[in-house]
C-alpha atoms as a PDB file:
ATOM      1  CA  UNK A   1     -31.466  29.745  44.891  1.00  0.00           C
ATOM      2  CA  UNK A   2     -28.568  27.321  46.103  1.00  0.00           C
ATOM      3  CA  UNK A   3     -26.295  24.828  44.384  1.00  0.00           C
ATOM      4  CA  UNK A   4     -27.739  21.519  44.783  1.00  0.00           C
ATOM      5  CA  UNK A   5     -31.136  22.735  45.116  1.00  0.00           C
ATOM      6  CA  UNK A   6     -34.075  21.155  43.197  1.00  0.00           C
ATOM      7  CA  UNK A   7     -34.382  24.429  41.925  1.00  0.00           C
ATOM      8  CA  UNK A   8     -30.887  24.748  40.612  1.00  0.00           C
ATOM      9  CA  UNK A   9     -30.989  21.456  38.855  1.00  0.00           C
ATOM     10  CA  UNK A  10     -33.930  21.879  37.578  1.00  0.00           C
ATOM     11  CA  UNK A  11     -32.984  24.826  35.520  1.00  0.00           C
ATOM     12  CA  UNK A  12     -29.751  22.951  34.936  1.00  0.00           C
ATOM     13  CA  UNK A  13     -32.018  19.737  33.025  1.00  0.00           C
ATOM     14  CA  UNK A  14     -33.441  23.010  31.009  1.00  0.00           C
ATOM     15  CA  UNK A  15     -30.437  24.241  29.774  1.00  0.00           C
ATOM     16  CA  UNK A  16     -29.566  20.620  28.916  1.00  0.00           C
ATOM     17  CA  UNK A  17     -32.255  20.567  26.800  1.00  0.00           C
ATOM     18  CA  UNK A  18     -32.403  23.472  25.283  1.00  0.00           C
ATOM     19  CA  UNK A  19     -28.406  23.723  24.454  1.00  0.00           C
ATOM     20  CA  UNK A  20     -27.483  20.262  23.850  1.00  0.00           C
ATOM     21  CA  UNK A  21     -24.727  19.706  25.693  1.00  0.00           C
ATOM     22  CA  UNK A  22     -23.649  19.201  29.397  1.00  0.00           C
ATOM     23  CA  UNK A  23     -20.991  21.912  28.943  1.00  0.00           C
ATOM     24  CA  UNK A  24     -23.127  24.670  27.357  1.00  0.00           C
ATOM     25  CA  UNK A  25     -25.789  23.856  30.141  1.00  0.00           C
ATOM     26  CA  UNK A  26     -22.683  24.320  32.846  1.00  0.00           C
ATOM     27  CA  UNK A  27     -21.656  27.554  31.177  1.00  0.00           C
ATOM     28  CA  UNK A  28     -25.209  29.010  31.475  1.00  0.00           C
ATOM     29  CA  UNK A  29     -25.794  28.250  35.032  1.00  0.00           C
ATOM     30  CA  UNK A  30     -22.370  29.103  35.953  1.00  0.00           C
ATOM     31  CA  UNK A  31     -21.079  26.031  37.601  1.00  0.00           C
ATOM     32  CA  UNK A  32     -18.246  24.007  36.527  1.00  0.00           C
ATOM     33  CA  UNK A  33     -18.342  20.944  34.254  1.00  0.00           C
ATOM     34  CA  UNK A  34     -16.840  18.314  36.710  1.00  0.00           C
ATOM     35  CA  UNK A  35     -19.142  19.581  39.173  1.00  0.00           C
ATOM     36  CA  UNK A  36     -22.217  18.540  36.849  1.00  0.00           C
ATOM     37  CA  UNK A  37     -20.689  15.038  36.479  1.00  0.00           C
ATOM     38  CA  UNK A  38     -19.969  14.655  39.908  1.00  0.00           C
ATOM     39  CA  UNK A  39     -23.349  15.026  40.587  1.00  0.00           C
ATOM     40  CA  UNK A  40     -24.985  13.091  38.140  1.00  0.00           C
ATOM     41  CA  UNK A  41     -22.295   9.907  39.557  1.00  0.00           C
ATOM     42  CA  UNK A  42     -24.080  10.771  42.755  1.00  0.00           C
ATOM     43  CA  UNK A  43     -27.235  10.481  41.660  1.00  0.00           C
ATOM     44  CA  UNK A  44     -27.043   7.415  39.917  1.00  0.00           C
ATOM     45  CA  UNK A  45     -25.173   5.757  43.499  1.00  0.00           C
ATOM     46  CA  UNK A  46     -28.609   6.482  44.941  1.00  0.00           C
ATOM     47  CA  UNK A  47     -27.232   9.173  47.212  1.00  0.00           C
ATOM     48  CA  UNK A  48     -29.905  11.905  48.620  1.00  0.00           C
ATOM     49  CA  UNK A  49     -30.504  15.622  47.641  1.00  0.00           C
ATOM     50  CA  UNK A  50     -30.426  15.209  44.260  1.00  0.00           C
ATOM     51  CA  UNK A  51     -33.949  14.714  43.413  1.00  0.00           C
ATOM     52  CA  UNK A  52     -35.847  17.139  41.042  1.00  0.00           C
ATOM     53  CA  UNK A  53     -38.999  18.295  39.081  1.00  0.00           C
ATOM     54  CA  UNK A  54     -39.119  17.355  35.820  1.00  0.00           C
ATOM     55  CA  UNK A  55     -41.900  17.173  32.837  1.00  0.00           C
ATOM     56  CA  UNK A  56     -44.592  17.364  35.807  1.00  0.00           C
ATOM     57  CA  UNK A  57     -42.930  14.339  38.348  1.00  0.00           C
ATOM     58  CA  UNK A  58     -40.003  14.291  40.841  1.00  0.00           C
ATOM     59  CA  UNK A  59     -37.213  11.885  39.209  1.00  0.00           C
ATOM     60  CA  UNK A  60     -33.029  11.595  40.249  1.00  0.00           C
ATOM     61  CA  UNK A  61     -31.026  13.881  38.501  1.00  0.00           C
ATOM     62  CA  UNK A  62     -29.425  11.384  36.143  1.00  0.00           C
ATOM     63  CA  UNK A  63     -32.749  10.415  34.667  1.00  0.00           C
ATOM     64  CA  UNK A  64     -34.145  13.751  34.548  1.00  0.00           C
ATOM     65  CA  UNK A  65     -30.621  14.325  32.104  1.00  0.00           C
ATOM     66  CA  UNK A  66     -31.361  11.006  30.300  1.00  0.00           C
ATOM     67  CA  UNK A  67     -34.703  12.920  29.044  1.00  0.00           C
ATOM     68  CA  UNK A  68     -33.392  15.889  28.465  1.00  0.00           C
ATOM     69  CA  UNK A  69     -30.862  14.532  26.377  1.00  0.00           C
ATOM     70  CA  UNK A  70     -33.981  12.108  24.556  1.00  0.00           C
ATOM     71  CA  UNK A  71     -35.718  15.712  23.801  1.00  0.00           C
ATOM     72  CA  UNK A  72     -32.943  17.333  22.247  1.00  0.00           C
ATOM     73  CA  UNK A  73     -32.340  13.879  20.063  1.00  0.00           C
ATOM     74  CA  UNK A  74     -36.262  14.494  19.298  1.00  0.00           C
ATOM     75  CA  UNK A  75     -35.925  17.707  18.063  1.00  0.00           C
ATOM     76  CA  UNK A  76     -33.275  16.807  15.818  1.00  0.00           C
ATOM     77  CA  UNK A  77     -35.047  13.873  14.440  1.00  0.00           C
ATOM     78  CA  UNK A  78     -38.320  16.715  14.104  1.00  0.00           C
ATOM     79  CA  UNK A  79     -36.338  19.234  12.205  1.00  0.00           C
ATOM     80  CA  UNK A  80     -34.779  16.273  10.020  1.00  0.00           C
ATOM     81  CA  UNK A  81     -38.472  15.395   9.383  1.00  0.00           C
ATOM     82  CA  UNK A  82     -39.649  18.846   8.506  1.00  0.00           C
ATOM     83  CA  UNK A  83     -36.130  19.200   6.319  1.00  0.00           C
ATOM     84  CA  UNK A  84     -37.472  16.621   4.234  1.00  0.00           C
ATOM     85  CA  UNK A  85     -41.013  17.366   3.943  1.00  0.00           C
ATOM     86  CA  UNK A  86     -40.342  20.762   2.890  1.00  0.00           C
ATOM     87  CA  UNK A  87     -36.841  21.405   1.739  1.00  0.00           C
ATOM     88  CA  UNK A  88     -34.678  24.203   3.042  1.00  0.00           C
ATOM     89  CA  UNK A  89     -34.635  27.896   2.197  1.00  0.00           C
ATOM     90  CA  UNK A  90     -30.816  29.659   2.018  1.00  0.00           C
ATOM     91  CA  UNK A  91     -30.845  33.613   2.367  1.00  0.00           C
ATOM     92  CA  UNK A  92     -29.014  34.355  -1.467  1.00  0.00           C
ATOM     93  CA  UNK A  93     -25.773  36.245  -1.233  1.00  0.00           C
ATOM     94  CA  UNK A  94     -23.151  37.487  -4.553  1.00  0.00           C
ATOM     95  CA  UNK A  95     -19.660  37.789  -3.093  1.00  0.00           C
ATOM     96  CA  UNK A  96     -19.989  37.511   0.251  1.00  0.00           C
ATOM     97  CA  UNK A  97     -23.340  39.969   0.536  1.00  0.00           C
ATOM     98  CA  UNK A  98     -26.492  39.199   0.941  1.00  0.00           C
ATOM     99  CA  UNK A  99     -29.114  39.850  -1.910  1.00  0.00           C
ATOM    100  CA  UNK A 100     -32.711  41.804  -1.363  1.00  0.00           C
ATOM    101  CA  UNK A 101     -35.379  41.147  -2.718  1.00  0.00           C
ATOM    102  CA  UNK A 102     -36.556  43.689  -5.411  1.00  0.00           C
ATOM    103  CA  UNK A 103     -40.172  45.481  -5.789  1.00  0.00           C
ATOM    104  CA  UNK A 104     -41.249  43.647  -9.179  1.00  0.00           C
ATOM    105  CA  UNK A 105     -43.749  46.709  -9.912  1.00  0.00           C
ATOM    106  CA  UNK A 106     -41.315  49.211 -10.321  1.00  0.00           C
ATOM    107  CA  UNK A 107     -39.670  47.799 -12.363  1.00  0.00           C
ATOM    108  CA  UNK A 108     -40.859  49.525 -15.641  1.00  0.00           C
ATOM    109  CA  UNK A 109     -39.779  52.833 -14.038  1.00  0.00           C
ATOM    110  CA  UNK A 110     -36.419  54.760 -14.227  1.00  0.00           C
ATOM    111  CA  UNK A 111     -34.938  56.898 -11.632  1.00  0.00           C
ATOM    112  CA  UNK A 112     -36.268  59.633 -12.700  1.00  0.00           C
ATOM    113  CA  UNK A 113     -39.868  58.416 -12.244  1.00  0.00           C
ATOM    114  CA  UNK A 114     -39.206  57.114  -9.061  1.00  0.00           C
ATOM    115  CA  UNK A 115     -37.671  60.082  -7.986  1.00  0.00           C
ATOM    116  CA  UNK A 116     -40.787  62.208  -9.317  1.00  0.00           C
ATOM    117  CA  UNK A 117     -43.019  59.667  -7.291  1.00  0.00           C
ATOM    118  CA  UNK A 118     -41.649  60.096  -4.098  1.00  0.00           C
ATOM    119  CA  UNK A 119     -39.902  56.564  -4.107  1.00  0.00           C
ATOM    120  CA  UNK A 120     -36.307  56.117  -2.743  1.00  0.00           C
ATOM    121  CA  UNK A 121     -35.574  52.300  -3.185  1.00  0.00           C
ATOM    122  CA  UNK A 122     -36.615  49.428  -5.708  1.00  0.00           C
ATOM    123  CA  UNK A 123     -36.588  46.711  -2.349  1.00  0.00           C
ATOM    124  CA  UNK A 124     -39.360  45.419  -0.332  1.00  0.00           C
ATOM    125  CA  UNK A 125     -39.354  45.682   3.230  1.00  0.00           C
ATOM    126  CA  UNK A 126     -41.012  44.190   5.997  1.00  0.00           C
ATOM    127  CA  UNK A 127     -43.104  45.781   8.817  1.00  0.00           C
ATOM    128  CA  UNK A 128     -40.473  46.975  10.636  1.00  0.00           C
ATOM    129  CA  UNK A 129     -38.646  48.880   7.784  1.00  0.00           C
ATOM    130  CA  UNK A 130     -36.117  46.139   6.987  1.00  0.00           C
ATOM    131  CA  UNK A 131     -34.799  44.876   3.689  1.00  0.00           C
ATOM    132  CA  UNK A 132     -36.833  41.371   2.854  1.00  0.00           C
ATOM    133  CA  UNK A 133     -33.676  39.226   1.708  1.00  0.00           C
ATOM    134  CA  UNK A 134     -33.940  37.240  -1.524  1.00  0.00           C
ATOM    135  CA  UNK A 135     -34.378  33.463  -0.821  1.00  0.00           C
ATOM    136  CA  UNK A 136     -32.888  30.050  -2.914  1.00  0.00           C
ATOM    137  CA  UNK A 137     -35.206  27.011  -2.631  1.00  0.00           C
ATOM    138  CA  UNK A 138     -33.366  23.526  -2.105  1.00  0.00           C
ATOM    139  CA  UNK A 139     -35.754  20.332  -2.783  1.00  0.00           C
ATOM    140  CA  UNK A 140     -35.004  17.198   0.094  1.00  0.00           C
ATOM    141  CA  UNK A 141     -32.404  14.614  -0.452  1.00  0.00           C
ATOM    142  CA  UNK A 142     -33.708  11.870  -2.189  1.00  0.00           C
ATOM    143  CA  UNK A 143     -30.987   9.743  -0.129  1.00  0.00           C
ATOM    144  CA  UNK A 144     -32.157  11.648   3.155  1.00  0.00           C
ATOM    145  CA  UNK A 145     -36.067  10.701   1.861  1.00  0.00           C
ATOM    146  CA  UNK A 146     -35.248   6.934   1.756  1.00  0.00           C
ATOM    147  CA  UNK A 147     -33.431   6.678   4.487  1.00  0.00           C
ATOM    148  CA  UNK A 148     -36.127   7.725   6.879  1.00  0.00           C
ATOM    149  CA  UNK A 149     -38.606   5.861   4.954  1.00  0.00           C
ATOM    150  CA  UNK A 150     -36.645   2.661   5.191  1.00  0.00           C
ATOM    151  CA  UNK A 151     -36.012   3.405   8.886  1.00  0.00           C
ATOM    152  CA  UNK A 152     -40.406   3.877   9.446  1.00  0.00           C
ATOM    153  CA  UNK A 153     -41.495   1.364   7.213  1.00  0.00           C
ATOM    154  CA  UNK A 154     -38.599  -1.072   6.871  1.00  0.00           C
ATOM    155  CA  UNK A 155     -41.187  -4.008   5.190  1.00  0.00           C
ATOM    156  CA  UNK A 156     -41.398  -1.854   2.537  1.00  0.00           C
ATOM    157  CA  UNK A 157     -38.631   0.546   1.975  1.00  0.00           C
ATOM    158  CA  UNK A 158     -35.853  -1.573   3.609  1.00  0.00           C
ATOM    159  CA  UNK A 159     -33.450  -2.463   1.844  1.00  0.00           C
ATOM    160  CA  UNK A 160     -33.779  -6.508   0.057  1.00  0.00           C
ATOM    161  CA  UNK A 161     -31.478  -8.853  -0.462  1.00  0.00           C
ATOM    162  CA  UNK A 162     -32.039 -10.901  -3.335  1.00  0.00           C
ATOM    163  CA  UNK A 163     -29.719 -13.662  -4.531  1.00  0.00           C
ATOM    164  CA  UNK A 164     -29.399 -14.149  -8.508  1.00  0.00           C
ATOM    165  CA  UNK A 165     -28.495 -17.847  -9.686  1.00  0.00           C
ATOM    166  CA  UNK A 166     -27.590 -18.165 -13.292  1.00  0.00           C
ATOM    167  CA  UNK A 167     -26.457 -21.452 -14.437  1.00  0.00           C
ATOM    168  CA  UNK A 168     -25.302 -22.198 -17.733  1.00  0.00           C
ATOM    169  CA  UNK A 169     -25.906 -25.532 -18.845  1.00  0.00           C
ATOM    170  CA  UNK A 170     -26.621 -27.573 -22.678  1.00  0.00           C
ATOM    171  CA  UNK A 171     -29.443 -29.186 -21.574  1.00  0.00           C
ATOM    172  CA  UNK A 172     -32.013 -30.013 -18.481  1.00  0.00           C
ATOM    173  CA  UNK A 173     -30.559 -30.985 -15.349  1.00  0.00           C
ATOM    174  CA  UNK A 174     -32.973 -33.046 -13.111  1.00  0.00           C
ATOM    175  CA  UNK A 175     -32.237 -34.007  -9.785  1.00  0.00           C
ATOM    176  CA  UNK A 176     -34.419 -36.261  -7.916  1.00  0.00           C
ATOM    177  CA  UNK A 177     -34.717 -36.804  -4.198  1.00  0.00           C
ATOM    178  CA  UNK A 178     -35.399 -40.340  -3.182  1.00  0.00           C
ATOM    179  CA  UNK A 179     -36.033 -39.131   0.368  1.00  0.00           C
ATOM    180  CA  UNK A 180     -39.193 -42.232   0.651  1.00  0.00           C
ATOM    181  CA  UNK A 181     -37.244 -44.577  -1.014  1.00  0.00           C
ATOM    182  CA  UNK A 182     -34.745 -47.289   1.109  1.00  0.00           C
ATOM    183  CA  UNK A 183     -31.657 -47.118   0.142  1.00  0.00           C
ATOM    184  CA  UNK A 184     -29.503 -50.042  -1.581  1.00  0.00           C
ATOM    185  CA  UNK A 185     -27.652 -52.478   0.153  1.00  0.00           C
ATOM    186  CA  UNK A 186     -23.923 -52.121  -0.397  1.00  0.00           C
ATOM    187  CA  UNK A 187     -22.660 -55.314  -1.834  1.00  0.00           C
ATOM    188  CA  UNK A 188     -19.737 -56.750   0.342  1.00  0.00           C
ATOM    189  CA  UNK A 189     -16.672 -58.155  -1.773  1.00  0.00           C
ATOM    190  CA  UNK A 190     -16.133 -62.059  -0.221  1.00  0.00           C
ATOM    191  CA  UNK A 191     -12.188 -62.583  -0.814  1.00  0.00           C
ATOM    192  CA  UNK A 192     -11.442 -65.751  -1.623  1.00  0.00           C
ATOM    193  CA  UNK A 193      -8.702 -67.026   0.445  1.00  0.00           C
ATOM    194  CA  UNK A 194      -5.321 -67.537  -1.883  1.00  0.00           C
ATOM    195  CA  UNK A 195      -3.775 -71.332  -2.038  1.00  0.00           C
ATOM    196  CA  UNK A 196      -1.187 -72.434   0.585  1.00  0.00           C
ATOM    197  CA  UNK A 197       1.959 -73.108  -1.369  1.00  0.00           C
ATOM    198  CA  UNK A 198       3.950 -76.465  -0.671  1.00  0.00           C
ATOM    199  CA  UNK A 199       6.909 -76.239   1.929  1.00  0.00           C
ATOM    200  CA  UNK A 200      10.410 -77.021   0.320  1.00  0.00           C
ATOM    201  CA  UNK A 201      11.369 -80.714   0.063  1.00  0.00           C
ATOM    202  CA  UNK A 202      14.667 -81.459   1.775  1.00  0.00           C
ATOM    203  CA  UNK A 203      16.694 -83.323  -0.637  1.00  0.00           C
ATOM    204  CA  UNK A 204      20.345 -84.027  -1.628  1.00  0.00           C
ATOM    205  CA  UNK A 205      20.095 -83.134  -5.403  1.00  0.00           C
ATOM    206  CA  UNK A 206      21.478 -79.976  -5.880  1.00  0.00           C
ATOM    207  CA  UNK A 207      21.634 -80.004 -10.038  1.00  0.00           C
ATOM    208  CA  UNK A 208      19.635 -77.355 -10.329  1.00  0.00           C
ATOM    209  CA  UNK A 209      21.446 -74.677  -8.436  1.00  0.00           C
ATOM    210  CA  UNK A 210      25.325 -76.318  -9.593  1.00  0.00           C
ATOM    211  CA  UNK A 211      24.371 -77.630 -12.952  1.00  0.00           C
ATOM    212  CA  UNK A 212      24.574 -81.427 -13.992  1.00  0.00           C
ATOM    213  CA  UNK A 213      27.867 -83.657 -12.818  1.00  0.00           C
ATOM    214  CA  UNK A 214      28.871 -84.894 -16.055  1.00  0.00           C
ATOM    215  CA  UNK A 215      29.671 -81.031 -17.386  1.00  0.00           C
ATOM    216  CA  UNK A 216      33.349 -80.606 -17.109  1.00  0.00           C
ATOM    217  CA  UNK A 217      34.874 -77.723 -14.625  1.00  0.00           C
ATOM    218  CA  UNK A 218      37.449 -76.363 -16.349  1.00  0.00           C
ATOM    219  CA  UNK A 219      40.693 -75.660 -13.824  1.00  0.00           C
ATOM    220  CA  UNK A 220      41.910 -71.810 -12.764  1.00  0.00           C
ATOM    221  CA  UNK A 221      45.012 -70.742 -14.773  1.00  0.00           C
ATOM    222  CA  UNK A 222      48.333 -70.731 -12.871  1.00  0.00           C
ATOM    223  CA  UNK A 223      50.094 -67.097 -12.129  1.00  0.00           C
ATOM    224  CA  UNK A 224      52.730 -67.319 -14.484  1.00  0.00           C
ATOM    225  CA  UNK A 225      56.196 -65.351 -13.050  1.00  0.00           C
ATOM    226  CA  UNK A 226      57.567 -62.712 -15.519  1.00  0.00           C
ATOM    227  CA  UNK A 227      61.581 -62.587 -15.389  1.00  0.00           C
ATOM    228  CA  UNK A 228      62.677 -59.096 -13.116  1.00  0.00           C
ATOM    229  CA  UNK A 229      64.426 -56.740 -16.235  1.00  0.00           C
ATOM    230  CA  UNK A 230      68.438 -56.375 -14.850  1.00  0.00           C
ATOM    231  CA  UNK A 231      69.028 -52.451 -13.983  1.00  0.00           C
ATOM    232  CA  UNK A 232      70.296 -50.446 -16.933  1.00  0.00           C
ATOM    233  CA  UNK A 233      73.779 -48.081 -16.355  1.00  0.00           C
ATOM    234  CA  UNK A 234      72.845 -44.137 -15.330  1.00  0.00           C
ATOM    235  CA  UNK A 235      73.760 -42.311 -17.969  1.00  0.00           C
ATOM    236  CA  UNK A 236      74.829 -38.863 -16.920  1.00  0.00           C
ATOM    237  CA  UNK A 237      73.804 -35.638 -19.535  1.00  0.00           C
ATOM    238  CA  UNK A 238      76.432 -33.294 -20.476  1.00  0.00           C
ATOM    239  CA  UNK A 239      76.038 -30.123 -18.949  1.00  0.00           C
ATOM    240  CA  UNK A 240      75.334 -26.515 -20.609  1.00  0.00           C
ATOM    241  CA  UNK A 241      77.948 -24.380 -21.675  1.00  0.00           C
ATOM    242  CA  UNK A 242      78.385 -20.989 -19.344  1.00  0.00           C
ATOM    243  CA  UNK A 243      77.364 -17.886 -21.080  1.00  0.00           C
ATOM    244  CA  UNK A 244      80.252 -16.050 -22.312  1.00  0.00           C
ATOM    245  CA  UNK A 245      81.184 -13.576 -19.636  1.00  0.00           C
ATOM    246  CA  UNK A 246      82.665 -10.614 -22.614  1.00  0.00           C
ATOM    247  CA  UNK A 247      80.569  -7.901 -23.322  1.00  0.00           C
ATOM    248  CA  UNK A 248      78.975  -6.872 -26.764  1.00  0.00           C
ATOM    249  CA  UNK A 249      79.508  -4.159 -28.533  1.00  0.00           C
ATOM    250  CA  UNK A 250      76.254  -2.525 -28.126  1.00  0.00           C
ATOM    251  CA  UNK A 251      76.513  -3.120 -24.408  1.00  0.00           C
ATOM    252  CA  UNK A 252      79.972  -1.101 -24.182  1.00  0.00           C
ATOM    253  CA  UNK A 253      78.142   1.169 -26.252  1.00  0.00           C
ATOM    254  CA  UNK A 254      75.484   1.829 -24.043  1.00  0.00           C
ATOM    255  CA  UNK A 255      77.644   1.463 -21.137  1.00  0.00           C
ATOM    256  CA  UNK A 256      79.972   4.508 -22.071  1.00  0.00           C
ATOM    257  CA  UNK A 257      76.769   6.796 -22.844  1.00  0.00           C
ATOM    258  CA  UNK A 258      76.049   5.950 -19.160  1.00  0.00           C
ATOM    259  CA  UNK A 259      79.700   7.699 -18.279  1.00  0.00           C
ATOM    260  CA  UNK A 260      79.392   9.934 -20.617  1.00  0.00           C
ATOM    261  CA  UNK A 261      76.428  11.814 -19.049  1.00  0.00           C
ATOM    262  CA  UNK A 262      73.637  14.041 -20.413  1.00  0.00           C
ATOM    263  CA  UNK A 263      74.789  16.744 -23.175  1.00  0.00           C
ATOM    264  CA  UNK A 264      78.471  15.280 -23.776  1.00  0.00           C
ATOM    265  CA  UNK A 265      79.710  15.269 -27.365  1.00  0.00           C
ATOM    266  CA  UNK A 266      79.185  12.224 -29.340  1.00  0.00           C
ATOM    267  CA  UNK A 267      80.047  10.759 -32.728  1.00  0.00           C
ATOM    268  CA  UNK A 268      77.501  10.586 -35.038  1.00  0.00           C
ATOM    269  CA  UNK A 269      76.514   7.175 -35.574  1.00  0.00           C
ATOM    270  CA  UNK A 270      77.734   6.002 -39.411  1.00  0.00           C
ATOM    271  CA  UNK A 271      75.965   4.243 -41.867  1.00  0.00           C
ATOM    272  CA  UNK A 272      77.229   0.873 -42.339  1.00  0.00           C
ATOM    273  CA  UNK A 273      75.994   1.538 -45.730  1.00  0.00           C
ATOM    274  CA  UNK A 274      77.143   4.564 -48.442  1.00  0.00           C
ATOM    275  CA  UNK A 275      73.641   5.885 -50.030  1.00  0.00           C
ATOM    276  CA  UNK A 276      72.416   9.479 -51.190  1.00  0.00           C
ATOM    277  CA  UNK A 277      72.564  10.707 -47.504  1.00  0.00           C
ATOM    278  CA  UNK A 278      75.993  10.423 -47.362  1.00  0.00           C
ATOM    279  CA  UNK A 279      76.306  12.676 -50.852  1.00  0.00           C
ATOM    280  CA  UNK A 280      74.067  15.387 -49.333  1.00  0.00           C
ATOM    281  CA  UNK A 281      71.897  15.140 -52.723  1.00  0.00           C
ATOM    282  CA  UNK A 282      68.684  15.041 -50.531  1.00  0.00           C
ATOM    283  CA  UNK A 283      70.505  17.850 -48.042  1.00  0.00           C
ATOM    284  CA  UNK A 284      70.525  15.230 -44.951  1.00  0.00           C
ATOM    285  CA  UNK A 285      72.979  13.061 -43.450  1.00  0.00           C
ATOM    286  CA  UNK A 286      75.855  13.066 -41.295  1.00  0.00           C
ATOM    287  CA  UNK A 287      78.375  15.476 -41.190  1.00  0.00           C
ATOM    288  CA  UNK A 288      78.836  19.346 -41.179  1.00  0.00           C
ATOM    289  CA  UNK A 289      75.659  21.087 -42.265  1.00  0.00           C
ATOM    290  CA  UNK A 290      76.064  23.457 -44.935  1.00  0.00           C
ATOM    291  CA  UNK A 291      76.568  27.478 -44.424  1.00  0.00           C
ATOM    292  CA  UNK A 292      73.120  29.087 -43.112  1.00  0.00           C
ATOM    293  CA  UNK A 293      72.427  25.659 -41.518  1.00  0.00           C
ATOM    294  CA  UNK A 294      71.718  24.546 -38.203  1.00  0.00           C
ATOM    295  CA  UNK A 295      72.856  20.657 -36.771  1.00  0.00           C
ATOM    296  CA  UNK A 296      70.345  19.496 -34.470  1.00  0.00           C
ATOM    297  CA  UNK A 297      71.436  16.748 -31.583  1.00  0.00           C
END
């Protein structure tokens, strides 16, 4: 058997059908994926020598995938269908191993009377000699349940939309529909048209903008010329006294400190005033400190 025989893709459509998938299929007939897709483009152009036998006719290639891929979306629909008819059974496991299924009428005997009876485990087996696994029960999805029923039978198990009005009002509101009934004529307004108003009369009498004749017009004051004040003499202020250039005592004071320098003997400054300092009866004041004493500059 050849690539790109009807034999070849037949068993290729198989393999679609039984894997699934277009890549699986590939892997199992050992041909690459682009190749499969290549072909299939082919196909579908109409191009010859890609015709093959499938479900009892000869169809392209690209159709016979088209119901391969329809069976394998059966099946899942059939399993989904027998999921929810009949639940699911999961093999029980505790920590990772799985859990057998234990001989319920020995249980009423030790060891020892097992061991006396010739019997080396407490676990069913099968024909063949294998451990029978202990099974947990699951009940369908109610969602899953609805879903396919609303999906078959949508009348009845589809889903409704109903539409809830509540109106809160103090008494009875009727409305009536005068559908049969002509309508009223719309009364039209007539405007009256307003009164033409008399042109101006051309006249000399002007009274009644500049008053009456006989009311006297009194006459506009005359500017009355104020006499020019003569200019008053400049009188020139005396000015300030310099500041006397001598220098104050406390400035010459300061001033020979500044010759003096840092750490040069000084006077003591005096009192201008005699008090109890200058008697030494509080021990201070100026002058020469007493024996065992210290004078601090």
């Amino acid at each position: 058997m050849t690539k790109r025989s009807p034999e070849f893709f037949a068993e290729l459509v198989a393999a679609i059908a039984q894997t699934g998938s277009i890549a699986a299929a590939a892997k199992a007939c050992r041909c690459s994926v682009s190749s499969v897709w290549g072909w299939l483009s082919s196909s579908a152009k109409g191009e010859p020598g890609f015709d093959v036998d499938w479900m009892g006719e000869t169809v392209p290639l690209h159709q016979a995938v088209k119901q391969a891929q329809r069976l394998v979306s059966a099946a899942i629909l059939d399993r989904f269908r027998s999921r929810l008819l009949h639940g699911t059974d999961e093999v029980a496991r505790f920590q990772g191993r799985t859990v057998f299924r234990r001989d319920p009428a020995l249980d009423h005997l030790d060891d020892k009377s097992l061991e006396q009876l010739g019997i080396t485990t407490r676990y069913l087996k099968d024909a063949e000699g294998n451990f029978i696994p202990e099974m947990i029960h699951h009940e369908p999805p109610v969602q899953g349940v609805l879903a396919l029923l609303a999906a078959e039978f949508p009348k009845v198990w589809g889903a409704k939309s109903t539409v809830e009005i509540n109106q809160k009002s103090s008494g009875v509101k009727i409305v009536r529909h005068g559908y049969d009934q002509p309508k009223a004529p719309v009364p039209v307004e007539v405007v009256q048209e307003a009164p033409a108003l008399a042109p101006p009369s051309v006249d000399d009498d002007l009274s009644d903008l500049l008053g009456e004749e006989s009311e006297p017009v009194e006459p506009e004051p005359e500017a009355i010329e104020l006499p020019v004040p003569e200019p008053q003499p400049v009188i020139q202020a005396e000015p300030e006294p310099p500041p006397p250039t001598g220098l104050t005592e406390l400035q010459r004071e300061l001033l020979s400190r500044l010759k003096a320098g840092p750490g040069s003997t000084r006077s003591a400054p005096v009192r201008p005033t005699g008090g109890a300092a200058d008697n030494f009866e509080d021990g201070v004041g100026p002058g020469q400190p007493r024996p065992g004493g210290v004078k601090v500059l």
